[in-house]
PDB file of N, CA and C in Angstrom:
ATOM      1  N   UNK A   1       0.825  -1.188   0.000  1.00  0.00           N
ATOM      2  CA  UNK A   1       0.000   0.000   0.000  1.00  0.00           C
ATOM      3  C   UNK A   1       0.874   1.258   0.000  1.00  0.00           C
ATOM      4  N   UNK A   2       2.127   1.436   1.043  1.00  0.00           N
ATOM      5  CA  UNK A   2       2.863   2.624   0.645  1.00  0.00           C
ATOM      6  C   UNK A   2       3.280   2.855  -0.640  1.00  0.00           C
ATOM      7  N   UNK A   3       4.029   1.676  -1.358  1.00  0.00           N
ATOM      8  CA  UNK A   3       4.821   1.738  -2.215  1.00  0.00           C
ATOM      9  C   UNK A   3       3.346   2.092  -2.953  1.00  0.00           C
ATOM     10  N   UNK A   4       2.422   1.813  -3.626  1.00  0.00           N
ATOM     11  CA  UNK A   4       1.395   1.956  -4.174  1.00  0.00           C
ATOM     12  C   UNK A   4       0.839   3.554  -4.227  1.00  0.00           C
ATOM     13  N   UNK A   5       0.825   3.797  -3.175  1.00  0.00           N
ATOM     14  CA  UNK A   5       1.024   5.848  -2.519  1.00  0.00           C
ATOM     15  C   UNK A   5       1.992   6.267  -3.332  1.00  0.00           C
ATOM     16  N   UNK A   6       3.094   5.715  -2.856  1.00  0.00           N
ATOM     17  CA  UNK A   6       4.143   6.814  -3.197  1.00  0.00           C
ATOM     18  C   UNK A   6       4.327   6.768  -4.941  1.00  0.00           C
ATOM     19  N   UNK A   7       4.454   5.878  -5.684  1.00  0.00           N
ATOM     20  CA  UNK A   7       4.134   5.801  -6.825  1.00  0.00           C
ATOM     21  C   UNK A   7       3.063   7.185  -6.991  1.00  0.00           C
ATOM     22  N   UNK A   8       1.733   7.132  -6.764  1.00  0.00           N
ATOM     23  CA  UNK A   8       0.773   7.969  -7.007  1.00  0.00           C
ATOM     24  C   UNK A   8       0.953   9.049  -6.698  1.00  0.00           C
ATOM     25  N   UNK A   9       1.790   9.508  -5.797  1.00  0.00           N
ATOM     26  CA  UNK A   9       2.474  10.844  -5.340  1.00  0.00           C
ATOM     27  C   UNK A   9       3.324  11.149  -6.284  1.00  0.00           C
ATOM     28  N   UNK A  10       4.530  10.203  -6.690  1.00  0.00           N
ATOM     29  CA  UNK A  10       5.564  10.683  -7.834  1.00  0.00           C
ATOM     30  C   UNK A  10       5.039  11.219  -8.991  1.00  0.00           C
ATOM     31  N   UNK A  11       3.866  10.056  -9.406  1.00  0.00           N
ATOM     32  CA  UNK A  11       3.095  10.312 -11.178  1.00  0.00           C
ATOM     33  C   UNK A  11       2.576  11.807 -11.058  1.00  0.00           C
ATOM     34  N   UNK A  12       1.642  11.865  -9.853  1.00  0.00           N
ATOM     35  CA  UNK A  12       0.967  13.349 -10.043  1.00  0.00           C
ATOM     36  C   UNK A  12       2.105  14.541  -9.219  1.00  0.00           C
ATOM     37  N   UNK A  13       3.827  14.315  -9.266  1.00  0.00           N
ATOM     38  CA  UNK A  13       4.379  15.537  -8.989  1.00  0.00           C
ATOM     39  C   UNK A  13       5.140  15.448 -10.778  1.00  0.00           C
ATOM     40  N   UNK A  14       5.008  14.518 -11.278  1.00  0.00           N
ATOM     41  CA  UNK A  14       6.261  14.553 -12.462  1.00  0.00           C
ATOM     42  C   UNK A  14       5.180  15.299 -12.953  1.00  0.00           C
ATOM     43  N   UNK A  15       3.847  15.198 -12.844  1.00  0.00           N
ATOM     44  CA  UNK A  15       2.841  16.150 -14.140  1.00  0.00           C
ATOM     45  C   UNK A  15       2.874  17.127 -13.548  1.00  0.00           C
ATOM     46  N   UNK A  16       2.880  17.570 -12.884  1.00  0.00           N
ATOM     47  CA  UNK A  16       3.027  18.960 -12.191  1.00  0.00           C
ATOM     48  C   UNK A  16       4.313  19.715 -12.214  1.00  0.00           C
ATOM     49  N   UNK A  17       4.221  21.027 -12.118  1.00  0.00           N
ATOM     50  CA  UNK A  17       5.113  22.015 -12.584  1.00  0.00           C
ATOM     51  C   UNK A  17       6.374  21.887 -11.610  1.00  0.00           C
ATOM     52  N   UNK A  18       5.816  21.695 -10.268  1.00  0.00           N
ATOM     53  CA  UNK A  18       7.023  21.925  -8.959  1.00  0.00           C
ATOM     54  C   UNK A  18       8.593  20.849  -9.970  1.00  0.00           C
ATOM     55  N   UNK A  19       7.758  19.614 -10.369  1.00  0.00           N
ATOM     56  CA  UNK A  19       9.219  18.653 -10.831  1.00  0.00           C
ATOM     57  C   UNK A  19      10.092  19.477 -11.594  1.00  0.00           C
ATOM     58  N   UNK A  20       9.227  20.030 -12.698  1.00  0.00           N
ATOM     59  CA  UNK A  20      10.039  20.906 -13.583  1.00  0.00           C
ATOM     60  C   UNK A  20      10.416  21.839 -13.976  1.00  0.00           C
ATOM     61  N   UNK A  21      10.716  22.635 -12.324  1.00  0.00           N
ATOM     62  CA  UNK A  21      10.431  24.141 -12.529  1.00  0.00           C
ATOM     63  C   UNK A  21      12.107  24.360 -12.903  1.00  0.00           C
ATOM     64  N   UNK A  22      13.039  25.266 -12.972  1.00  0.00           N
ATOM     65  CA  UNK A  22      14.219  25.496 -13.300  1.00  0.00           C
ATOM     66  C   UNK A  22      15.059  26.146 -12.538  1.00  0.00           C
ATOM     67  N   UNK A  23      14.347  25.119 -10.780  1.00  0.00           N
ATOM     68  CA  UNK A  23      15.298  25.866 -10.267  1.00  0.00           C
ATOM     69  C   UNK A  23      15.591  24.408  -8.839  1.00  0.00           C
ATOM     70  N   UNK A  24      16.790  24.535  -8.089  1.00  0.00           N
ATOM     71  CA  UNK A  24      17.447  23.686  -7.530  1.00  0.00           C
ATOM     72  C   UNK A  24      16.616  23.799  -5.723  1.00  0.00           C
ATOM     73  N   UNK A  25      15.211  24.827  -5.656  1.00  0.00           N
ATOM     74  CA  UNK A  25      14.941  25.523  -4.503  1.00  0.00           C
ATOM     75  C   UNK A  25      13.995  23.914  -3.498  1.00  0.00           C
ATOM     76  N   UNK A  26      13.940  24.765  -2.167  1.00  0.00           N
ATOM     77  CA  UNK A  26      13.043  24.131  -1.563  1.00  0.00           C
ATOM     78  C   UNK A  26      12.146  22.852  -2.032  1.00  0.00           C
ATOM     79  N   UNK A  27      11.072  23.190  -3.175  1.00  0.00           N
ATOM     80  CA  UNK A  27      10.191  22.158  -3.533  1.00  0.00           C
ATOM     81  C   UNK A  27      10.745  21.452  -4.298  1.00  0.00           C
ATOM     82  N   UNK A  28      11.583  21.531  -5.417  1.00  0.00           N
ATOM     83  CA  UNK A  28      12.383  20.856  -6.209  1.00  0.00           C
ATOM     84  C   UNK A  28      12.930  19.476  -5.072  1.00  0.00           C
ATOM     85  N   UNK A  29      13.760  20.050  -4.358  1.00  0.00           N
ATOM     86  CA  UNK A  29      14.283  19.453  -3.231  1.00  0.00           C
ATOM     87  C   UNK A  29      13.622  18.237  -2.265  1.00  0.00           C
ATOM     88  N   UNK A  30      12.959  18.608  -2.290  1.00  0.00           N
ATOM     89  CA  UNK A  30      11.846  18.345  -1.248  1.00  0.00           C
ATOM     90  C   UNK A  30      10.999  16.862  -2.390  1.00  0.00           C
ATOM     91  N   UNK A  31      10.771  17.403  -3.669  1.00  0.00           N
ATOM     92  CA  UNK A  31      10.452  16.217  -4.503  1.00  0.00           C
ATOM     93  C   UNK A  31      11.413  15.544  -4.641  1.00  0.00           C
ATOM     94  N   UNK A  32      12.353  15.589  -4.827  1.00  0.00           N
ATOM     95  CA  UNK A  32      13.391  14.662  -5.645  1.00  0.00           C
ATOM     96  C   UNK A  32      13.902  13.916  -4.043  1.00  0.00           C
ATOM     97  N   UNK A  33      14.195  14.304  -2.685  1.00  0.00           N
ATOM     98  CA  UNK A  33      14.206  13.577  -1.535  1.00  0.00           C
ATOM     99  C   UNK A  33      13.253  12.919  -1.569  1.00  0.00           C
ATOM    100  N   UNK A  34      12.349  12.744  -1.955  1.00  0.00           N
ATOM    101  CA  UNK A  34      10.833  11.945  -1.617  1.00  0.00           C
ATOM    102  C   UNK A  34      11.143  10.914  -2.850  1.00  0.00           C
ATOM    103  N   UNK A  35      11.705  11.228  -4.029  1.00  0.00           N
ATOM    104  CA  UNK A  35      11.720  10.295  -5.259  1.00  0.00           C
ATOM    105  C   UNK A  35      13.263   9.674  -4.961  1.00  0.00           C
ATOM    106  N   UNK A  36      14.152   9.764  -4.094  1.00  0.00           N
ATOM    107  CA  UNK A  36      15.112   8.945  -3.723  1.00  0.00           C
ATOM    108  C   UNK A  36      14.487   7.827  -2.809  1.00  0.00           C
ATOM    109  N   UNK A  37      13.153   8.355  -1.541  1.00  0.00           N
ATOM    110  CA  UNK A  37      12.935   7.561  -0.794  1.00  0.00           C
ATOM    111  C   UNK A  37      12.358   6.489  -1.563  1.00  0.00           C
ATOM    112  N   UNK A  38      11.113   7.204  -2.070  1.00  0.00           N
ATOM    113  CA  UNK A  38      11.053   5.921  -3.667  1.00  0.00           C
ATOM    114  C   UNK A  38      11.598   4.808  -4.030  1.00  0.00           C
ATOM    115  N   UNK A  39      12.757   5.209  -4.383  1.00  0.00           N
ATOM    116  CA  UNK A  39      13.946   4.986  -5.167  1.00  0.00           C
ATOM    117  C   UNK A  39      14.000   3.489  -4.075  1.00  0.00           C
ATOM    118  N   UNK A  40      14.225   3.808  -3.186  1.00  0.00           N
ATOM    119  CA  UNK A  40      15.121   3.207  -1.824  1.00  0.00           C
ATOM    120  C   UNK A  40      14.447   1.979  -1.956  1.00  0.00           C
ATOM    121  N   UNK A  41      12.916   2.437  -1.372  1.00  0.00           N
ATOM    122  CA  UNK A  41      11.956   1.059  -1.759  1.00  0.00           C
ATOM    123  C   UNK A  41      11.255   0.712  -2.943  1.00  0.00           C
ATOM    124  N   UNK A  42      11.211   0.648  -4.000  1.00  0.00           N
ATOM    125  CA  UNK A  42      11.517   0.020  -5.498  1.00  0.00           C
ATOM    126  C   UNK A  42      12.410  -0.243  -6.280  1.00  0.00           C
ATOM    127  N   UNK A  43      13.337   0.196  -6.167  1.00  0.00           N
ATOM    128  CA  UNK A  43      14.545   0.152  -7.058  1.00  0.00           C
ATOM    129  C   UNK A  43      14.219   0.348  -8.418  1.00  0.00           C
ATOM    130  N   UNK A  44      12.926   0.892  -8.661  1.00  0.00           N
ATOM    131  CA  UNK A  44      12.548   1.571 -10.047  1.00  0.00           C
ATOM    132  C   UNK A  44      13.686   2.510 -10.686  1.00  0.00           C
ATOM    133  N   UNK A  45      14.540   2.192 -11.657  1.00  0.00           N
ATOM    134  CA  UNK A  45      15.443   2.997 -12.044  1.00  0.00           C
ATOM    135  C   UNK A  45      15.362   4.069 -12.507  1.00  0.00           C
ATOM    136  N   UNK A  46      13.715   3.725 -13.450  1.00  0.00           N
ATOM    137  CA  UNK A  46      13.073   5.343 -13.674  1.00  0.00           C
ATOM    138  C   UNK A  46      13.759   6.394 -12.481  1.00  0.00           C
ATOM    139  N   UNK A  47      13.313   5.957 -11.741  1.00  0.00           N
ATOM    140  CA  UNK A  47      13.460   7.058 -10.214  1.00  0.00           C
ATOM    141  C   UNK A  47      14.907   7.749 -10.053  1.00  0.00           C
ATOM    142  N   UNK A  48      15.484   6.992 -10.477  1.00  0.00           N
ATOM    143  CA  UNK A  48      17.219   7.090 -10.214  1.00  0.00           C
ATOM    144  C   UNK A  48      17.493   8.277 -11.673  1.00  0.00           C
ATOM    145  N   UNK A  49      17.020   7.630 -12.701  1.00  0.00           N
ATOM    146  CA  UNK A  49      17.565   8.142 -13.813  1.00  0.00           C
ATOM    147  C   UNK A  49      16.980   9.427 -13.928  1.00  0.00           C
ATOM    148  N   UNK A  50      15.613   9.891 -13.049  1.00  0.00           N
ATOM    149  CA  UNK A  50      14.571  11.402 -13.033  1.00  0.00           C
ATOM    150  C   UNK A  50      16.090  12.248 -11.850  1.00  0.00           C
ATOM    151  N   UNK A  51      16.552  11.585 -10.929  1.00  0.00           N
ATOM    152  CA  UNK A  51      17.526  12.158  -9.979  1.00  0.00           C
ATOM    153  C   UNK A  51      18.793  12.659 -10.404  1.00  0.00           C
ATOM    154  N   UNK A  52      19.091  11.618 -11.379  1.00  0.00           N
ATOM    155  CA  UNK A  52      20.338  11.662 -12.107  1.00  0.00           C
ATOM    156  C   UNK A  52      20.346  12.921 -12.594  1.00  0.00           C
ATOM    157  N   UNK A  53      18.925  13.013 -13.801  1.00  0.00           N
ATOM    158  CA  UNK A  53      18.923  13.858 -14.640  1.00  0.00           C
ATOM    159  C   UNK A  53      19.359  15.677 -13.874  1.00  0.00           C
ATOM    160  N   UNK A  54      18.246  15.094 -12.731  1.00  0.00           N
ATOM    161  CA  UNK A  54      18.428  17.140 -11.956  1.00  0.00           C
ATOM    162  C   UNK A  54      20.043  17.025 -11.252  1.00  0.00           C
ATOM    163  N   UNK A  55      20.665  16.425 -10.879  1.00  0.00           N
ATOM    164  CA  UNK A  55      21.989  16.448 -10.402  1.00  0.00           C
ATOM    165  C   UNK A  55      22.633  16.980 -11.265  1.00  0.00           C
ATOM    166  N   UNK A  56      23.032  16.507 -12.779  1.00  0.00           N
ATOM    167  CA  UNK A  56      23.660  16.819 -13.969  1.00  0.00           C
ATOM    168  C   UNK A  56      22.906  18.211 -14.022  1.00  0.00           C
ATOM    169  N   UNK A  57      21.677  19.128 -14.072  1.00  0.00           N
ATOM    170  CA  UNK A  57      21.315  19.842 -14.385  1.00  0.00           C
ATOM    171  C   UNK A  57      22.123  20.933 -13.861  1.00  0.00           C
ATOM    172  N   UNK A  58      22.307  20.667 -12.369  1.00  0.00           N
ATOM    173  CA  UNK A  58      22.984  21.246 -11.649  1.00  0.00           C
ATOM    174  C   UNK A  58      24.465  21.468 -10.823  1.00  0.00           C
ATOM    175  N   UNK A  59      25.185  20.520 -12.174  1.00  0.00           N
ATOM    176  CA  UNK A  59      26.282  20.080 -12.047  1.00  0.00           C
ATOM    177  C   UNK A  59      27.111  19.559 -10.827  1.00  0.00           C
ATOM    178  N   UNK A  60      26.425  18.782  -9.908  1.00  0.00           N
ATOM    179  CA  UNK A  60      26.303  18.471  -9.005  1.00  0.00           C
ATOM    180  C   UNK A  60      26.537  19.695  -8.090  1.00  0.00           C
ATOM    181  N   UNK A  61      26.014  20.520  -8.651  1.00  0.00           N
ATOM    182  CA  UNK A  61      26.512  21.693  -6.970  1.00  0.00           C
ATOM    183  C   UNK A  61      25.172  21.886  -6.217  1.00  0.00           C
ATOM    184  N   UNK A  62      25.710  22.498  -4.816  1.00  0.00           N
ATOM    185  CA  UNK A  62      24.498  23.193  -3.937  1.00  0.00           C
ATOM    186  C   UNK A  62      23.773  23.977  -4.569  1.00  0.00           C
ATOM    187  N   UNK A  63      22.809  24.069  -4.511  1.00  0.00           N
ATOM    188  CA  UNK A  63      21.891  25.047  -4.438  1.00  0.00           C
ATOM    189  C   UNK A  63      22.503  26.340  -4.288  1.00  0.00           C
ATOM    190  N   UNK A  64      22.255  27.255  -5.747  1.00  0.00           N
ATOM    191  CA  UNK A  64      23.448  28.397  -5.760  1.00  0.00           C
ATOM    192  C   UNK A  64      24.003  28.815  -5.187  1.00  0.00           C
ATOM    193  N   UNK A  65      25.256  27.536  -5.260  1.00  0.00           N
ATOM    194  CA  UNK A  65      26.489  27.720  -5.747  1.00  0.00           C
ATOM    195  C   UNK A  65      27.551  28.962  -6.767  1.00  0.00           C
ATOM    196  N   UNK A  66      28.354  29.589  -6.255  1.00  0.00           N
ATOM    197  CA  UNK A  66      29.259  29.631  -5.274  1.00  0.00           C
ATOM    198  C   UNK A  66      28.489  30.354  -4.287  1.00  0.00           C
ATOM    199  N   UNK A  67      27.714  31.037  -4.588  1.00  0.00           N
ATOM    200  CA  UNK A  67      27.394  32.388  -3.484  1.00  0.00           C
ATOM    201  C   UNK A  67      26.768  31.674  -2.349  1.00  0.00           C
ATOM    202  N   UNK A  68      26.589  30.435  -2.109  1.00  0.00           N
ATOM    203  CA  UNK A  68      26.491  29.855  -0.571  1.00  0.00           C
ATOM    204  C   UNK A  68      27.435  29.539   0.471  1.00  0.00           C
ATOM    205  N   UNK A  69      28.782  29.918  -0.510  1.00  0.00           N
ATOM    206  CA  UNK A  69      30.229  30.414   0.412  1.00  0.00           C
ATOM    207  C   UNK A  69      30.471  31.797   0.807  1.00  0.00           C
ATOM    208  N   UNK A  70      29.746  32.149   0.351  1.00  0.00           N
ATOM    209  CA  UNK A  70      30.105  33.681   0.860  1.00  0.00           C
ATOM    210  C   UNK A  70      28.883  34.764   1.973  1.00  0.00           C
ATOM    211  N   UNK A  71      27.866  34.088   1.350  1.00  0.00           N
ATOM    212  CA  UNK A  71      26.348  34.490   1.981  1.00  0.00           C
ATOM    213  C   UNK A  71      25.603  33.804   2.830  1.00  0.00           C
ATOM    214  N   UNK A  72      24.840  34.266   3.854  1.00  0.00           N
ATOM    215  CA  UNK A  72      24.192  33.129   5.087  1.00  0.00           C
ATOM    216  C   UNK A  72      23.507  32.531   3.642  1.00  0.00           C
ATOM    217  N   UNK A  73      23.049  31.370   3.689  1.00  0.00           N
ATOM    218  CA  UNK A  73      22.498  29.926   3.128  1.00  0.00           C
ATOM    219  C   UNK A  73      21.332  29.858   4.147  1.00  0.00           C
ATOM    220  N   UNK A  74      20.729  28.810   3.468  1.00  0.00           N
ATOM    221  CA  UNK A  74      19.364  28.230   3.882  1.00  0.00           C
ATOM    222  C   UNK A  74      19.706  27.043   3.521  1.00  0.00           C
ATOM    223  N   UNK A  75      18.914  26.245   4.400  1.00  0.00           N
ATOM    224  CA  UNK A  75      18.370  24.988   4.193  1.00  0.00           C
ATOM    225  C   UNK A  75      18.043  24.423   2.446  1.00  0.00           C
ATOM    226  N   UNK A  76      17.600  25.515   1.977  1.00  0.00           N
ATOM    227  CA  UNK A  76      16.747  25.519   0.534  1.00  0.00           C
ATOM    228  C   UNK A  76      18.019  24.913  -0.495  1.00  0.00           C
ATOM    229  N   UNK A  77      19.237  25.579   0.002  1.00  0.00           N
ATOM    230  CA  UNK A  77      20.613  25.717  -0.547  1.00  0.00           C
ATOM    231  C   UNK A  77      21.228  24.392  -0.634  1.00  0.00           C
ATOM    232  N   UNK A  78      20.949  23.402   0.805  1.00  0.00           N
ATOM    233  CA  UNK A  78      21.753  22.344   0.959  1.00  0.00           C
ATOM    234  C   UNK A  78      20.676  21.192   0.321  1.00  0.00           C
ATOM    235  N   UNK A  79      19.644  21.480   0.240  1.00  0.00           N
ATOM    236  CA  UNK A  79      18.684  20.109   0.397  1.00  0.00           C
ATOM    237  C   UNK A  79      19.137  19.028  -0.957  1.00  0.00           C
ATOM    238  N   UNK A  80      19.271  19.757  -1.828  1.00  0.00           N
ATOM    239  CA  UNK A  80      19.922  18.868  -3.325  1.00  0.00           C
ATOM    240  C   UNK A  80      21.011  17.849  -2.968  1.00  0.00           C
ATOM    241  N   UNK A  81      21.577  18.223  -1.946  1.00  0.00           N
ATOM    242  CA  UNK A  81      22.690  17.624  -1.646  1.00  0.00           C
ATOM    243  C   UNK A  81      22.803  16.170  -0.940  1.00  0.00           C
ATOM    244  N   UNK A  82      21.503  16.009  -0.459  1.00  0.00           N
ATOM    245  CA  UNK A  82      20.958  14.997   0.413  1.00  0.00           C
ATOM    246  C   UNK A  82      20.346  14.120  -1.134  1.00  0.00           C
ATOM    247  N   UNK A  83      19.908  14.300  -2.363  1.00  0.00           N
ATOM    248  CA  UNK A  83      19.819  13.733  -3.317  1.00  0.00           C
ATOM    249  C   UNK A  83      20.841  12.983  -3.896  1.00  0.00           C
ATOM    250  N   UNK A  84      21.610  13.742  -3.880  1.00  0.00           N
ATOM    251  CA  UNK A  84      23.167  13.157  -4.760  1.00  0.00           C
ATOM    252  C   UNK A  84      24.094  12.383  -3.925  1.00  0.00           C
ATOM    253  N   UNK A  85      23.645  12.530  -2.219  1.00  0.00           N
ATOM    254  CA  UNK A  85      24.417  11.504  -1.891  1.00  0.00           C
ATOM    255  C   UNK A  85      23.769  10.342  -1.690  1.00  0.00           C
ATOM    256  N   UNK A  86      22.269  10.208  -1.441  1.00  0.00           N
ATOM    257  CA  UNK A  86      21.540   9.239  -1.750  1.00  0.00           C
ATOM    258  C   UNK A  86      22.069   8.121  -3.278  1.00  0.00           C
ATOM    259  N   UNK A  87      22.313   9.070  -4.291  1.00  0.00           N
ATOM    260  CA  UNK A  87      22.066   8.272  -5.570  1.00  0.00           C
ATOM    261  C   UNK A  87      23.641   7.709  -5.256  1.00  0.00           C
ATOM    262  N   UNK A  88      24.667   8.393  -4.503  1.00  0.00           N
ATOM    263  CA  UNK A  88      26.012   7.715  -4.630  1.00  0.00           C
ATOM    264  C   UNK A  88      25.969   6.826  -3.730  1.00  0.00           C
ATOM    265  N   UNK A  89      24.805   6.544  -2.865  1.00  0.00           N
ATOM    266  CA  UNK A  89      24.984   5.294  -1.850  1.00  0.00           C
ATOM    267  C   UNK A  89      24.288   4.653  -2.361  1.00  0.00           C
ATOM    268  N   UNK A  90      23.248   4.688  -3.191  1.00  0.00           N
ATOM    269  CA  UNK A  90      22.234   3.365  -3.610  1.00  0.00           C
ATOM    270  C   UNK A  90      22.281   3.304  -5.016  1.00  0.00           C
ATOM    271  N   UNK A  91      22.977   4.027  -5.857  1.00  0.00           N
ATOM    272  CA  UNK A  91      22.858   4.074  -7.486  1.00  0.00           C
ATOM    273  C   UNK A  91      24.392   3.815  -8.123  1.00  0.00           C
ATOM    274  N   UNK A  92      25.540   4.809  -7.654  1.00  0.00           N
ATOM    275  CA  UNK A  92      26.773   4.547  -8.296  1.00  0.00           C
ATOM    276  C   UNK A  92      27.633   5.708  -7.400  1.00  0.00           C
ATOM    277  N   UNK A  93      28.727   4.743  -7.378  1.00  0.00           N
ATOM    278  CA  UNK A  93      29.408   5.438  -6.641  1.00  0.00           C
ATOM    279  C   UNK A  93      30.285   6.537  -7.258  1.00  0.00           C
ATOM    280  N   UNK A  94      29.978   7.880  -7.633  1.00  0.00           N
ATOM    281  CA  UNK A  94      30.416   8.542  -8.326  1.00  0.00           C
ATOM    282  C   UNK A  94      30.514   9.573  -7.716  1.00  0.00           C
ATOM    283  N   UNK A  95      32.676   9.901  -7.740  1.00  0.00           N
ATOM    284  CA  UNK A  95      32.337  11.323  -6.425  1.00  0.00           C
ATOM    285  C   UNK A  95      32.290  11.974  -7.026  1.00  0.00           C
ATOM    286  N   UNK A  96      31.717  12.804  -8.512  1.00  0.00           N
ATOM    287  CA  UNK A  96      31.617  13.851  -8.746  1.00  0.00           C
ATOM    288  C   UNK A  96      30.386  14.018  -7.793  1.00  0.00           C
ATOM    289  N   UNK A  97      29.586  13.289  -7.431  1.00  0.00           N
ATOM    290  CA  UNK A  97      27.840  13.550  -7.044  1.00  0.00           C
ATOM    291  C   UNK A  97      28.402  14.227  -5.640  1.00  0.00           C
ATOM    292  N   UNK A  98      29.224  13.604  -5.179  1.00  0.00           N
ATOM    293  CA  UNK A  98      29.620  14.503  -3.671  1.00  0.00           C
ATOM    294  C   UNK A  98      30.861  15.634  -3.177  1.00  0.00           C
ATOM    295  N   UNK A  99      31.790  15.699  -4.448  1.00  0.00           N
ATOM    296  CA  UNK A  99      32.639  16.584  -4.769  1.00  0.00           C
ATOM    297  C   UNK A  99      32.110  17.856  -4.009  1.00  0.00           C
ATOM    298  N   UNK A 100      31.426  18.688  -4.213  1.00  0.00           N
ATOM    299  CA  UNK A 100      31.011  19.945  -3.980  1.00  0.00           C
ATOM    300  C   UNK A 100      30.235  19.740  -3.096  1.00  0.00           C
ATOM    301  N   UNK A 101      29.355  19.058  -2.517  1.00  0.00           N
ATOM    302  CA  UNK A 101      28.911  18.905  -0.975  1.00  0.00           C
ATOM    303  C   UNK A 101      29.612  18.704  -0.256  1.00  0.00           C
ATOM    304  N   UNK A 102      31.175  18.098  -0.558  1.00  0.00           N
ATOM    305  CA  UNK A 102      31.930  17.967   0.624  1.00  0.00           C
ATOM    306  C   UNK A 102      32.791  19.869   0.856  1.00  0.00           C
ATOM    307  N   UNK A 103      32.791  19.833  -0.352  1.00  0.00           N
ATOM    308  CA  UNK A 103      33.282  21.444  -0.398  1.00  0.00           C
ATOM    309  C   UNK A 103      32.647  22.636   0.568  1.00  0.00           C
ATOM    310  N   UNK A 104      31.179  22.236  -0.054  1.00  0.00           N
ATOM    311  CA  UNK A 104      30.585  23.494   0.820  1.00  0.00           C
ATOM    312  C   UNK A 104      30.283  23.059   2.179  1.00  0.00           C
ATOM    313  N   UNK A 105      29.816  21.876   2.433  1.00  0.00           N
ATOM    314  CA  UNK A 105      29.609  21.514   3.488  1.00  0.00           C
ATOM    315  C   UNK A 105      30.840  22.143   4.706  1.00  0.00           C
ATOM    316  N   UNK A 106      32.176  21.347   4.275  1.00  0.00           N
ATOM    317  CA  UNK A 106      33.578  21.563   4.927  1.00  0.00           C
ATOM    318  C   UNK A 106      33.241  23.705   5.100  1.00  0.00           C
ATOM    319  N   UNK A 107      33.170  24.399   4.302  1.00  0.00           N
ATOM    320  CA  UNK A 107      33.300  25.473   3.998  1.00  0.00           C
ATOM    321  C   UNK A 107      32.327  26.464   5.587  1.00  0.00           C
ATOM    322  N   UNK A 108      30.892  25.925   4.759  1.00  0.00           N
ATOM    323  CA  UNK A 108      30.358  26.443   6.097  1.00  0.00           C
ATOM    324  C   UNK A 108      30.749  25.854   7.899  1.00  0.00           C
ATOM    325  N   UNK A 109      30.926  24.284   7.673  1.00  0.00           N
ATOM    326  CA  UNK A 109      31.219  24.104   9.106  1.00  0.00           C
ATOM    327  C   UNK A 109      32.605  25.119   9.445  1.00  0.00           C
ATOM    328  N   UNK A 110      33.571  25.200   8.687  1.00  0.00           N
ATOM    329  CA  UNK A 110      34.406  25.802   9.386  1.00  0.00           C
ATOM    330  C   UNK A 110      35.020  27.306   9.276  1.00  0.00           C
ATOM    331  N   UNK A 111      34.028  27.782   9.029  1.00  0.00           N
ATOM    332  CA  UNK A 111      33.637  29.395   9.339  1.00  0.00           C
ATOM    333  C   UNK A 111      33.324  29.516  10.197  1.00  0.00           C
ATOM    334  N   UNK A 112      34.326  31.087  10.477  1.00  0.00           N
ATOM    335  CA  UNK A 112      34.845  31.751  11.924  1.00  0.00           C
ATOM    336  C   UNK A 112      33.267  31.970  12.614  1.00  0.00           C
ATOM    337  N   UNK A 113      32.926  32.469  11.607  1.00  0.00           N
ATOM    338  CA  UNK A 113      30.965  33.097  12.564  1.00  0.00           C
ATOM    339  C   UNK A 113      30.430  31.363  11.970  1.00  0.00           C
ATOM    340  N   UNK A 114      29.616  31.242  13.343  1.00  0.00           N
ATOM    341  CA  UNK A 114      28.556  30.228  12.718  1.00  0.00           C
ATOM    342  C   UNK A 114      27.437  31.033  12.845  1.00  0.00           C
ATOM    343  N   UNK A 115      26.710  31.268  11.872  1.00  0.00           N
ATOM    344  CA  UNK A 115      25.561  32.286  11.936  1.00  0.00           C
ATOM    345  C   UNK A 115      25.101  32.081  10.713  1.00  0.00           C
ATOM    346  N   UNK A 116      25.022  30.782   9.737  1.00  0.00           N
ATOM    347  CA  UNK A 116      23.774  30.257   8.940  1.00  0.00           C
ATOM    348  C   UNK A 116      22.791  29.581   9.149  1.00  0.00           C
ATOM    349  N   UNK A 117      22.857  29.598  10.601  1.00  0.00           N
ATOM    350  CA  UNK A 117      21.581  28.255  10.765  1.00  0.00           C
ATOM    351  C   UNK A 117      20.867  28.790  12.240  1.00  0.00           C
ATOM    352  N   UNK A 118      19.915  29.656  11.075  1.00  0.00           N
ATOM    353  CA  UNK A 118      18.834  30.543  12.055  1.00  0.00           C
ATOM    354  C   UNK A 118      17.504  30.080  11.727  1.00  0.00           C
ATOM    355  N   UNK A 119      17.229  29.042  10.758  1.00  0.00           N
ATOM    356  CA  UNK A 119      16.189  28.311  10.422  1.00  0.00           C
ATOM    357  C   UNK A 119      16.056  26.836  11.106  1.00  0.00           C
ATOM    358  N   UNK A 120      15.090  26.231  12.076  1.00  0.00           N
ATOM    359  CA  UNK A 120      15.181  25.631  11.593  1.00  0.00           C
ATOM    360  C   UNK A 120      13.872  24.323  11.590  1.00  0.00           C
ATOM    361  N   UNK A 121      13.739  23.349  10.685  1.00  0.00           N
ATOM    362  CA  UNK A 121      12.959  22.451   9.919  1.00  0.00           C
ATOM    363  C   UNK A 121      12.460  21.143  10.809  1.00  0.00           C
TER     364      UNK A 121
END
């Protein structure tokens, strides 16, 4: 019955605009984490290869990228990132997918001010 849901959740977000809007934000995010969990329990490759596709879109970087090294960030910024390491633990182990999450990640933890994480989820 979940797997049966979540299927019906994926079909009616791929027809919908949020999948294909042209940008790396919040809802984007937020779908494509939900189409890894998917992913997790079906092993529908469709699923993998819809993940693949927005990773490459976004050349595996954060959520605009560079200026999330220099500017407080959001949540909105990192969430892609939780996609691409999903697909490198259950799809292929490819560190370009985590190259630049380890970058920014490393970047913000070890900045002098911690003062990006005034949100939180």
């Amino acid at each position: 019955a979940v797997k049966a849901m979540m299927g019906r959740v994926t079909d009616y977000m791929l027809a919908t605009e949020v999948a294909h809007k042209q940008d790396c934000g919040w809802e984007r995010g937020a779908f494509f984490a939900g189409n890894m969990a998917h992913y997790h329990l079906t092993k529908n490759k469709t699923l993998a290869e819809i993940s693949t596709a927005w990773g490459a879109e976004y050349s595996w970087e954060a959520c605009n990228y560079p200026k999330t090294l220099s500017e407080h960030a959001a949540a909105n910024d990192y969430l892609n990132l939780a996609t691409y390491a999903h697909l490198y633990a259950e799809v292929k182990q490819d560190p370009l997918y985590l190259a630049n999450a380890e970058k920014v990640i490393m970047e913000v933890v070890n900045r002098p001010a911690v003062d990006d994480y005034w949100w939180i989820d």
